[in-house]
N, C-alpha and C. Protein backbone atom coordinates (compact mmCIF):
# COMPACT_ATOMS: atom_id res chain seq x y z
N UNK A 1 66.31 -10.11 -25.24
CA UNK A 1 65.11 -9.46 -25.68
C UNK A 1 65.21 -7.97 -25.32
N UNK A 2 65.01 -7.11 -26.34
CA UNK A 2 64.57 -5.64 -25.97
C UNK A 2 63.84 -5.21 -26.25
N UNK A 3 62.87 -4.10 -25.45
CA UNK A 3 61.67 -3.60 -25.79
C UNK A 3 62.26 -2.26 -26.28
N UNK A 4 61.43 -1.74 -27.36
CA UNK A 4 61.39 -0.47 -27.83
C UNK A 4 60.04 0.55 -27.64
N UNK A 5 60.75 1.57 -26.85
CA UNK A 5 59.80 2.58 -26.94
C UNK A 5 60.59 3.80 -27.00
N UNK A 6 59.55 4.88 -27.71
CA UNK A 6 60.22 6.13 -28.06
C UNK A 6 61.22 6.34 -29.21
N UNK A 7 61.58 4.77 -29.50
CA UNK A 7 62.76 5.04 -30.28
C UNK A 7 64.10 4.73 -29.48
N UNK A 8 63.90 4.27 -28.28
CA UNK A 8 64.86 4.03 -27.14
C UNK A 8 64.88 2.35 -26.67
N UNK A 9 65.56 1.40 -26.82
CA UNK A 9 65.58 -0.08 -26.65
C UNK A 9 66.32 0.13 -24.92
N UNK A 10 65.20 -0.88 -24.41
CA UNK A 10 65.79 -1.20 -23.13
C UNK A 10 65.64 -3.05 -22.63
N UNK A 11 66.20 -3.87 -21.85
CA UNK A 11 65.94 -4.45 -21.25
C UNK A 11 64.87 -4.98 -20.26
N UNK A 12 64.24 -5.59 -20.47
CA UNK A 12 62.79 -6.33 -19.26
C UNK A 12 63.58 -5.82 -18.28
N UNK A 13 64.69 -6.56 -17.63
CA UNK A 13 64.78 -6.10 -16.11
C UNK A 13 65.13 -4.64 -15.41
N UNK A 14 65.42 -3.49 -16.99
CA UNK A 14 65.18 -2.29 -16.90
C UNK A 14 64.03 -1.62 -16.40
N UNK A 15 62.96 -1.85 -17.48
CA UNK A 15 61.52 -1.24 -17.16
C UNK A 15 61.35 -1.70 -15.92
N UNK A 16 61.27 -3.17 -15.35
CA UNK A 16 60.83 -3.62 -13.83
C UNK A 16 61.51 -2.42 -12.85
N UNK A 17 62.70 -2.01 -13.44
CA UNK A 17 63.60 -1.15 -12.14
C UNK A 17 62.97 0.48 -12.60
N UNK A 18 62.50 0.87 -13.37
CA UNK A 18 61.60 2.10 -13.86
C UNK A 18 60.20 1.45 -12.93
N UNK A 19 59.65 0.58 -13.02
CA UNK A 19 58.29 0.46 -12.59
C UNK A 19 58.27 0.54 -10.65
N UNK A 20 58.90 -0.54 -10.53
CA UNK A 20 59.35 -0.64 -8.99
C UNK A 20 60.16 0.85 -8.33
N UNK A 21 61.00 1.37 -9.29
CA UNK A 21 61.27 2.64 -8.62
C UNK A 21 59.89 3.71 -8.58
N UNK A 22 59.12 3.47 -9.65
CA UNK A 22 57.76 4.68 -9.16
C UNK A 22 57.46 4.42 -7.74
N UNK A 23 57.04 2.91 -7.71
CA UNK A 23 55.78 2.39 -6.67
C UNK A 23 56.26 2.44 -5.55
N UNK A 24 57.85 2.70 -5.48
CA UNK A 24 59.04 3.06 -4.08
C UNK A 24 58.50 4.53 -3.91
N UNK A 25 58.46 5.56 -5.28
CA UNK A 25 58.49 6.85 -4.95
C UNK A 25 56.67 7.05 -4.40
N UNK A 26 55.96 6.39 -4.75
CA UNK A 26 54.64 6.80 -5.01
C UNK A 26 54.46 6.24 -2.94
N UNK A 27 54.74 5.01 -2.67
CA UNK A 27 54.25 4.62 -1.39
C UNK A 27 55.21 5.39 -0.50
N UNK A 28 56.42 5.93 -0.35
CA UNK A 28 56.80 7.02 -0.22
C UNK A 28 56.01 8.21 0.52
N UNK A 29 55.43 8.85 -1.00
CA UNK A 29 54.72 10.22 -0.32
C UNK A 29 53.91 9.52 -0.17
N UNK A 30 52.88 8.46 0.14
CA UNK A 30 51.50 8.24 0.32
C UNK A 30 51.99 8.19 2.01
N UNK A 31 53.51 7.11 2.27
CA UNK A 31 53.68 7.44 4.23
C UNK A 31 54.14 8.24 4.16
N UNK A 32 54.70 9.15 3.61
CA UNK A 32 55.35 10.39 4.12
C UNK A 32 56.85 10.10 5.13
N UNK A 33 57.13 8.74 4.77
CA UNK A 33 58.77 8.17 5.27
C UNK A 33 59.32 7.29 4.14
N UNK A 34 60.78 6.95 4.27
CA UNK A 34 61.25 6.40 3.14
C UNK A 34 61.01 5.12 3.01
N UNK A 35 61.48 4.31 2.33
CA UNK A 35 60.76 2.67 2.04
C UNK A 35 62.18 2.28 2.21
N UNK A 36 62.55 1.45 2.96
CA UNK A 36 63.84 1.15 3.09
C UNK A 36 63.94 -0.27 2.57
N UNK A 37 62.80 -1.34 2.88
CA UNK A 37 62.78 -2.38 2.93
C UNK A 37 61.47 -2.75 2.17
N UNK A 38 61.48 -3.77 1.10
CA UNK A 38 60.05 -4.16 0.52
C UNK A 38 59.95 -5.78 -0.14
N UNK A 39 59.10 -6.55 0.12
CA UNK A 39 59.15 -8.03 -0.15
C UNK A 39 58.43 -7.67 -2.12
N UNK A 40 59.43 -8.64 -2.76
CA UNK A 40 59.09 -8.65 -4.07
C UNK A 40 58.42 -10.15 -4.10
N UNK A 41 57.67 -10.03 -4.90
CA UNK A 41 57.55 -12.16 -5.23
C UNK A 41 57.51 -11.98 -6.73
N UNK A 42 57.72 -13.58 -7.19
CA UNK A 42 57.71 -13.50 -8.51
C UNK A 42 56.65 -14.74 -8.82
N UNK A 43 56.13 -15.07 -9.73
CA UNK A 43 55.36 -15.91 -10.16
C UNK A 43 56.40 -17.04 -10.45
N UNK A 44 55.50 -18.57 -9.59
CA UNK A 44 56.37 -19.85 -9.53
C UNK A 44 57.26 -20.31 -10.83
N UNK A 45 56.64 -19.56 -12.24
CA UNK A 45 56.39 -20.48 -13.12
C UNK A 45 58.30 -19.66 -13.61
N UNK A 46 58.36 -18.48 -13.02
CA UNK A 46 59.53 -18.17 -13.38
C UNK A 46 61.09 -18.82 -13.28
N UNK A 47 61.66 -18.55 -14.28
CA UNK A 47 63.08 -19.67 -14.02
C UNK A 47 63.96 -18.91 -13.09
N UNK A 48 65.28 -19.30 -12.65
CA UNK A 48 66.24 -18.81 -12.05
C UNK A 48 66.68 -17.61 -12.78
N UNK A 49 66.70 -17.49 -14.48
CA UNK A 49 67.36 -16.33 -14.67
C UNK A 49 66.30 -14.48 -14.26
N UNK A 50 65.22 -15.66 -14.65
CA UNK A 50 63.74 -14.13 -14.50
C UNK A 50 64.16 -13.94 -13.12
N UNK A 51 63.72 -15.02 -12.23
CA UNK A 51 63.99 -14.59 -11.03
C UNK A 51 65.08 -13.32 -10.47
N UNK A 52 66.20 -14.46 -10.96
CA UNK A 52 67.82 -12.98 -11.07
C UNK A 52 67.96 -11.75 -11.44
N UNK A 53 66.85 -11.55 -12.51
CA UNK A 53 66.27 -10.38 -13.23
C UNK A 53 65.46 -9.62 -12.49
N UNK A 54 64.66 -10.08 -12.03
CA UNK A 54 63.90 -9.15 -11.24
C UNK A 54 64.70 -8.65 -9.68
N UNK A 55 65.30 -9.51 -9.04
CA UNK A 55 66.36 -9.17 -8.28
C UNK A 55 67.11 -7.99 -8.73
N UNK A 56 67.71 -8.01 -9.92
CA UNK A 56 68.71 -7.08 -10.68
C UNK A 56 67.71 -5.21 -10.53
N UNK A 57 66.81 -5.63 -10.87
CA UNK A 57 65.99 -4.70 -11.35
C UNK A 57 65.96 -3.92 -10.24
């Protein structure tokens, strides 16, 4: 599956790694130290590959 925006096709477990890299940069400056470490969860209903995907991401 690819999503299109802009005119630019990317991968689901792309955007997750665009989204999750903001919310790294954003909680970041909100402590004012780096995020070294962060717990992800995924919803039960997801299979092994989503799972792997979001890992990837």
């Amino acid at each position: 599956m690819l999503i299109t925006i802009d005119n630019k096709e990317y991968k689901p477990e792309k955007l997750s790694g665009f989204i999750l890299k903001k919310i790294k940069e954003d909680a970041e400056k909100f402590l004012g130290e780096k995020v070294t470490q962060a717990v992800i969860t995924v919803p039960a209903y997801f299979n092994d590959a989503q799972r792997n995907a979001t890992k990837a991401a």
